[in-house]
N, C-alpha and C. Protein backbone atom coordinates (compact mmCIF):
# COMPACT_ATOMS: atom_id res chain seq x y z
N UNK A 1 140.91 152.22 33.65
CA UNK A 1 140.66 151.72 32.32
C UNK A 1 139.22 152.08 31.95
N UNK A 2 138.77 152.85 30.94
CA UNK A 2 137.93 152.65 30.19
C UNK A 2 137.28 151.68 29.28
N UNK A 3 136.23 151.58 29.54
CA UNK A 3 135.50 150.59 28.91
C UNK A 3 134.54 150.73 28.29
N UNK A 4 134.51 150.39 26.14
CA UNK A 4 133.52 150.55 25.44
C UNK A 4 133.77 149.20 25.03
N UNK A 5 131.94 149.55 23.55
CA UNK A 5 131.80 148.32 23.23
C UNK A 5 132.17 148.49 21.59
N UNK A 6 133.44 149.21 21.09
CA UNK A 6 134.17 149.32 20.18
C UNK A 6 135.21 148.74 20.00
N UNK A 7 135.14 147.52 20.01
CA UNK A 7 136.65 147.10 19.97
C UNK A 7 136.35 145.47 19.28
N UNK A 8 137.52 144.21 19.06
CA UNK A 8 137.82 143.47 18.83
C UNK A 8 136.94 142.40 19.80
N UNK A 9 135.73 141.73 18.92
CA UNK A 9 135.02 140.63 20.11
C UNK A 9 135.81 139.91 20.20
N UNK A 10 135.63 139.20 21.19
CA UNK A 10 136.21 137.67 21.65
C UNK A 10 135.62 136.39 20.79
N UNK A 11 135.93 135.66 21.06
CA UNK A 11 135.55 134.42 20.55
C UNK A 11 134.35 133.69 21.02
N UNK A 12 133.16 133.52 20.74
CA UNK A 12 131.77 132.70 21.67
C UNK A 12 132.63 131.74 22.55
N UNK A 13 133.43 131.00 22.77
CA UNK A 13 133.49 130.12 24.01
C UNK A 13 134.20 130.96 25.22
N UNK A 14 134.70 131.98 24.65
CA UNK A 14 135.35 132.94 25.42
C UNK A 14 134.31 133.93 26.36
N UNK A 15 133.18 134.03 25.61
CA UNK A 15 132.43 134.86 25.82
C UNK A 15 131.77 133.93 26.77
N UNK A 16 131.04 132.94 26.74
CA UNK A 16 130.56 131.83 27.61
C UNK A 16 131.61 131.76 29.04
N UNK A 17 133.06 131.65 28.96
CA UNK A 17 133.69 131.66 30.20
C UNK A 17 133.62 132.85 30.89
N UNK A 18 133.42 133.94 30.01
CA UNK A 18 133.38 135.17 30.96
C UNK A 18 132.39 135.72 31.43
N UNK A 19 131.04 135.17 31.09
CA UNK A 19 129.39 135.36 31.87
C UNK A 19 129.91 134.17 33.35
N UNK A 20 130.17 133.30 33.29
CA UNK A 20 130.69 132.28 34.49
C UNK A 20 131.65 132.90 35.30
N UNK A 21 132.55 133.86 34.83
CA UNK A 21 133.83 134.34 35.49
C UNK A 21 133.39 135.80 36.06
N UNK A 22 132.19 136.34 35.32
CA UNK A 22 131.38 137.26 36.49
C UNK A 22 130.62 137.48 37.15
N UNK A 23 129.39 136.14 37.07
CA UNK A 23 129.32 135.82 38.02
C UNK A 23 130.28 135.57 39.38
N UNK A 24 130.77 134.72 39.25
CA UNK A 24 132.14 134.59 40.45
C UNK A 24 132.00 135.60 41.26
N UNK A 25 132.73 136.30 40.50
CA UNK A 25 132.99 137.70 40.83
C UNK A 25 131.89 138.68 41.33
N UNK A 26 130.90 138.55 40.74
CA UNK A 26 129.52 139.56 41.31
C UNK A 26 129.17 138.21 42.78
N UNK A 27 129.54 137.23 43.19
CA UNK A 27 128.98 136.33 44.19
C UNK A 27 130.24 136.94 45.20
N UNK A 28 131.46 137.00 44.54
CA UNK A 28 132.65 137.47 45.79
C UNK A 28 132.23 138.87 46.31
N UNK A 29 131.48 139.59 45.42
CA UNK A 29 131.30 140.69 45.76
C UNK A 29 130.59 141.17 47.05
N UNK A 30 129.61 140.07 47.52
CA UNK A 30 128.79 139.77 48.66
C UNK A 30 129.89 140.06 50.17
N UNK A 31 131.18 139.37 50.06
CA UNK A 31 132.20 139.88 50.88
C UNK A 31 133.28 140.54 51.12
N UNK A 32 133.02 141.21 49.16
CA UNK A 32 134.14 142.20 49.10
C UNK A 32 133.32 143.33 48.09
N UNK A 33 133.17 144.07 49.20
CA UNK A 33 132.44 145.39 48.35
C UNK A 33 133.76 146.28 47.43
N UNK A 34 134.83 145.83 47.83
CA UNK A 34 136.19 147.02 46.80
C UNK A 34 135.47 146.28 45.79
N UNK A 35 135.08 145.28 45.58
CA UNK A 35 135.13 144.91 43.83
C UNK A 35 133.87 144.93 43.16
N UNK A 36 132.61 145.39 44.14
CA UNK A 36 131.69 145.95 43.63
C UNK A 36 131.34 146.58 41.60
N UNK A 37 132.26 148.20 42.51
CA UNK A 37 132.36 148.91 41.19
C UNK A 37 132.81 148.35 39.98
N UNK A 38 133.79 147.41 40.20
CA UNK A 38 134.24 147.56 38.75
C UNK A 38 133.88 145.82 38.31
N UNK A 39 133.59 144.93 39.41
CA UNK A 39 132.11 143.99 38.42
C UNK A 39 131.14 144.33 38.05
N UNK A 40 130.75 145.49 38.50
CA UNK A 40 129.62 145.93 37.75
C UNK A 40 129.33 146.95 36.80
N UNK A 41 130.80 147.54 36.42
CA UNK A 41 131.46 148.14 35.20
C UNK A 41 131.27 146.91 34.06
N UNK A 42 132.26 145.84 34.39
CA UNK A 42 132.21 144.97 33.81
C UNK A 42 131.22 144.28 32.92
N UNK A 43 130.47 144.19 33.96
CA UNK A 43 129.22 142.95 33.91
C UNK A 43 128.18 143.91 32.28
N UNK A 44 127.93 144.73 32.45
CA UNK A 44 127.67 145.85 31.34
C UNK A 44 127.96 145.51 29.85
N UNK A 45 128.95 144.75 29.71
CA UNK A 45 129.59 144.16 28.29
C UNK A 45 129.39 142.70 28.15
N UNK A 46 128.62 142.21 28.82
CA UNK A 46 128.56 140.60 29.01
C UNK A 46 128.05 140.13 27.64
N UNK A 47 127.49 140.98 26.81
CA UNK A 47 126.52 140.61 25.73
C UNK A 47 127.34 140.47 24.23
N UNK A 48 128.23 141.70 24.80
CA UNK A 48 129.05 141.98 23.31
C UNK A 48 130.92 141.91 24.20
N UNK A 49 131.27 140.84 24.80
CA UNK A 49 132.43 141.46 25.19
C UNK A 49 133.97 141.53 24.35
N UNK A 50 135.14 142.22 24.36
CA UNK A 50 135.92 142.82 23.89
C UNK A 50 137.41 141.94 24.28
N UNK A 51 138.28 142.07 23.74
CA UNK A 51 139.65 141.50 24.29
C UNK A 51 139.67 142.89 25.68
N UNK A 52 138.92 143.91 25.21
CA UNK A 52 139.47 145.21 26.71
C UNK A 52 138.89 144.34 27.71
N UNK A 53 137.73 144.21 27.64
CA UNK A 53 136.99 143.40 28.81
C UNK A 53 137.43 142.32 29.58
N UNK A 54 138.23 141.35 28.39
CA UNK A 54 138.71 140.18 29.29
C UNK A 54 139.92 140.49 29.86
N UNK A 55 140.65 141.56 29.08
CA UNK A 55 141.82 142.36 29.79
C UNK A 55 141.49 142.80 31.27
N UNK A 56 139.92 143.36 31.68
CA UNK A 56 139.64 143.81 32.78
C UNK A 56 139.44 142.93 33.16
N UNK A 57 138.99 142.01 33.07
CA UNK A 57 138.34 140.59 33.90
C UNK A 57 140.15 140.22 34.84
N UNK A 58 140.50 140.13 34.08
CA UNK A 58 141.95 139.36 34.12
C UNK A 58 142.34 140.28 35.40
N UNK A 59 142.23 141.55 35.21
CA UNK A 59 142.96 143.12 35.98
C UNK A 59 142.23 142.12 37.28
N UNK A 60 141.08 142.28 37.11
CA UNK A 60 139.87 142.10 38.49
C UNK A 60 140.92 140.97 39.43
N UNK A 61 141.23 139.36 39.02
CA UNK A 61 141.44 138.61 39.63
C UNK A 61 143.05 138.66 39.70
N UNK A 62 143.28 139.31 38.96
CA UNK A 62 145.51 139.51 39.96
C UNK A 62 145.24 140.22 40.98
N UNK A 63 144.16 141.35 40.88
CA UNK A 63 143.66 142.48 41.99
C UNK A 63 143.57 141.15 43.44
N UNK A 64 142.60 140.38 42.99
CA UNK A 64 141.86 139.21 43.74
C UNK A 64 143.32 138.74 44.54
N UNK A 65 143.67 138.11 43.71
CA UNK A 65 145.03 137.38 43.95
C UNK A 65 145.99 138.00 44.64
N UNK A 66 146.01 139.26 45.05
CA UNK A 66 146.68 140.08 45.62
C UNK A 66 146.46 140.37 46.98
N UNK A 67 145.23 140.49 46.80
CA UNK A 67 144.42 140.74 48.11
C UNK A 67 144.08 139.66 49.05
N UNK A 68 144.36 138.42 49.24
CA UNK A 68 143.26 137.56 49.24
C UNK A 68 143.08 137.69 51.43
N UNK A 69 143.99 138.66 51.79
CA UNK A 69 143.61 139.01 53.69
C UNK A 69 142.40 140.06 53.50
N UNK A 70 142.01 140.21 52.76
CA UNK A 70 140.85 141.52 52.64
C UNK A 70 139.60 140.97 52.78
N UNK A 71 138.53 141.37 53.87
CA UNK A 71 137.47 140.96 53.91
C UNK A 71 136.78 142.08 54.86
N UNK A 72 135.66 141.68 55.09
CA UNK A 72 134.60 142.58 56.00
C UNK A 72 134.90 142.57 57.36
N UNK A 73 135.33 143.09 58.17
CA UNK A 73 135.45 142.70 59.42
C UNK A 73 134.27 143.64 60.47
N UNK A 74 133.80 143.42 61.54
CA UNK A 74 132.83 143.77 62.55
C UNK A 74 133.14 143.64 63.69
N UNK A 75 134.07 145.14 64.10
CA UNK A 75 134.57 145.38 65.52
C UNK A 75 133.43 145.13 66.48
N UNK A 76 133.69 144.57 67.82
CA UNK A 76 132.82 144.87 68.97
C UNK A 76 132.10 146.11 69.23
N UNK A 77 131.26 146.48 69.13
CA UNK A 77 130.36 147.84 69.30
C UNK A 77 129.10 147.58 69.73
N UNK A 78 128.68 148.71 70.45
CA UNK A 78 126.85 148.99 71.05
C UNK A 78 126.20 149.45 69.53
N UNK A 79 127.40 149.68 68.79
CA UNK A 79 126.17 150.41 67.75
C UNK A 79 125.89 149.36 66.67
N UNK A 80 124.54 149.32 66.60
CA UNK A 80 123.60 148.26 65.62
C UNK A 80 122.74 148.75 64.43
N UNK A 81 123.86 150.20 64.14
CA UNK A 81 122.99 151.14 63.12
C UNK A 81 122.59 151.02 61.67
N UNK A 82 121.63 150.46 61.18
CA UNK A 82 122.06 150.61 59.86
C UNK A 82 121.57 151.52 59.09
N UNK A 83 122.89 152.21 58.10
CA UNK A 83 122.91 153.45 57.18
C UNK A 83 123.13 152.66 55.84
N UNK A 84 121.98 153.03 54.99
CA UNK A 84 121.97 152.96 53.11
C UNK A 84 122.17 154.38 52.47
N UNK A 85 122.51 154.06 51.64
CA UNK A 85 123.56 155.31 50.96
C UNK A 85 122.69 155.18 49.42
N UNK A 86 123.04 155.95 48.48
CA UNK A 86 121.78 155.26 47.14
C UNK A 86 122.40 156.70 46.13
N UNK A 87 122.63 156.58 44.79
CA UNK A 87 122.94 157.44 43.46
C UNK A 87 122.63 156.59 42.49
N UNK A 88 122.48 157.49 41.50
CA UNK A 88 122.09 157.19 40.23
C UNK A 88 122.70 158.37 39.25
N UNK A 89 123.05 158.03 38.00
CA UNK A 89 123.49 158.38 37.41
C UNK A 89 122.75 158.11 36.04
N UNK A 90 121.83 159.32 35.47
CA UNK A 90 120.51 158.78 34.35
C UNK A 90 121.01 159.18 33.12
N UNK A 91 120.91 157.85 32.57
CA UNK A 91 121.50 158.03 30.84
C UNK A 91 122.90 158.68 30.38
N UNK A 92 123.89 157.81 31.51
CA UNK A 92 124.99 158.55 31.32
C UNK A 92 125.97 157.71 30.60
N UNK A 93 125.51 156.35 30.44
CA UNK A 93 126.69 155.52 29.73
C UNK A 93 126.10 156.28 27.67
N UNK A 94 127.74 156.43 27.50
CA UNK A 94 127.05 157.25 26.07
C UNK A 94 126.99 156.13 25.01
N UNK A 95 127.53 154.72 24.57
CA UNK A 95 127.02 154.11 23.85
C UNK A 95 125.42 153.10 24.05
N UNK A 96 125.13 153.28 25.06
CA UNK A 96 123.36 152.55 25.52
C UNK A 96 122.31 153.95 26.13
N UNK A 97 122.92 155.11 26.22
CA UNK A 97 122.33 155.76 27.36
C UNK A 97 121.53 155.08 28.48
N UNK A 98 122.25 154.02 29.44
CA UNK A 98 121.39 153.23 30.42
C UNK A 98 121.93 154.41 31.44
N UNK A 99 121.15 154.01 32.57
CA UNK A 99 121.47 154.80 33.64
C UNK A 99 122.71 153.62 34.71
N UNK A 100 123.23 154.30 35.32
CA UNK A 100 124.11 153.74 36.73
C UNK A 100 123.99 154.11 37.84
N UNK A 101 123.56 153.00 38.65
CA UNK A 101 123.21 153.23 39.93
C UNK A 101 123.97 152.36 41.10
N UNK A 102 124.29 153.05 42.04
CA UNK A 102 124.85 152.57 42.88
C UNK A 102 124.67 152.59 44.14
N UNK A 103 125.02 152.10 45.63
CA UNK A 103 124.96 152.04 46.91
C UNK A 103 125.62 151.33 47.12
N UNK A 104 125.46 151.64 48.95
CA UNK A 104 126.28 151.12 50.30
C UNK A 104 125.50 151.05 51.49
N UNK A 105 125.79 149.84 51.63
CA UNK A 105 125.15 149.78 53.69
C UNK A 105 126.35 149.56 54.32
N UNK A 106 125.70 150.35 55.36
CA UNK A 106 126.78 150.16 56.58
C UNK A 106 126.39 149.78 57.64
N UNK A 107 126.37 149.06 58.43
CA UNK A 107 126.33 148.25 59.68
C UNK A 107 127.20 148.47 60.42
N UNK A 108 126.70 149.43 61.93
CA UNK A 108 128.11 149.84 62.67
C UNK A 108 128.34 150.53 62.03
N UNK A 109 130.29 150.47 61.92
CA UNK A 109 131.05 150.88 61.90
C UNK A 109 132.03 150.45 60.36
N UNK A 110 130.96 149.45 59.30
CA UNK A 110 131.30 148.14 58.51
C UNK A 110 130.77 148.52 57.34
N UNK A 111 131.04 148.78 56.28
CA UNK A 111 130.31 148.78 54.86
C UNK A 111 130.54 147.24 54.60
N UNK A 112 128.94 146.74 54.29
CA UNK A 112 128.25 145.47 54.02
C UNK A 112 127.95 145.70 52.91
N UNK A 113 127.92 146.23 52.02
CA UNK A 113 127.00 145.88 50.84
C UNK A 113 127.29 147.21 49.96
């Protein structure tokens, strides 16, 4: 799904539940890096958000609801390595030109973050 800020706003109390409902979601993210990317797709429209947006919000937690055996796990290992990973992407969103940036740690054998 694509996501602009052309479309049909929501309603202000709507908009108020969905700064609370991504938070959530950016705090779950701490033990579920799959949902990283696309709370923080999300989170991007918090100011002006869209019926698309709460459509994605909604996508995010059936995803949630689907998943809910998915977590970080940390096999037994000697290795105590940690690898950071790091991109950016400058002035590429075309209605703000903000930049997007992203990463990963890995611990072991484990993407943490």
């Amino acid at each position: 799904m694509v996501l602009n800020s052309v479309q049909n706003l929501v309603p202000h109390s709507l908009i108020l539940r969905s700064i609370d409902d991504i938070g959530r979601l950016l705090y779950l993210g701490f033990t579920r890096p799959d949902l990283s990317f696309a709370v923080q797709q999300l989170s991007q429209f918090l100011q002006r958000p869209t019926d698309q947006h709460w459509t994605a919000a909604l996508h995010i937690v059936r995803y949630l609801k689907g998943s809910l055996d998915t977590g970080l796990f940390f096999p037994a290992s000697n290795s105590f390595k940690l690898f950071a990973y790091t991109d950016v992407d400058w002035g590429s969103c075309v209605d703000t030109r903000r930049s997007v940036t992203g990463f990963c740690i890995i611990f072991g054998s484990s993407l943490i973050s």
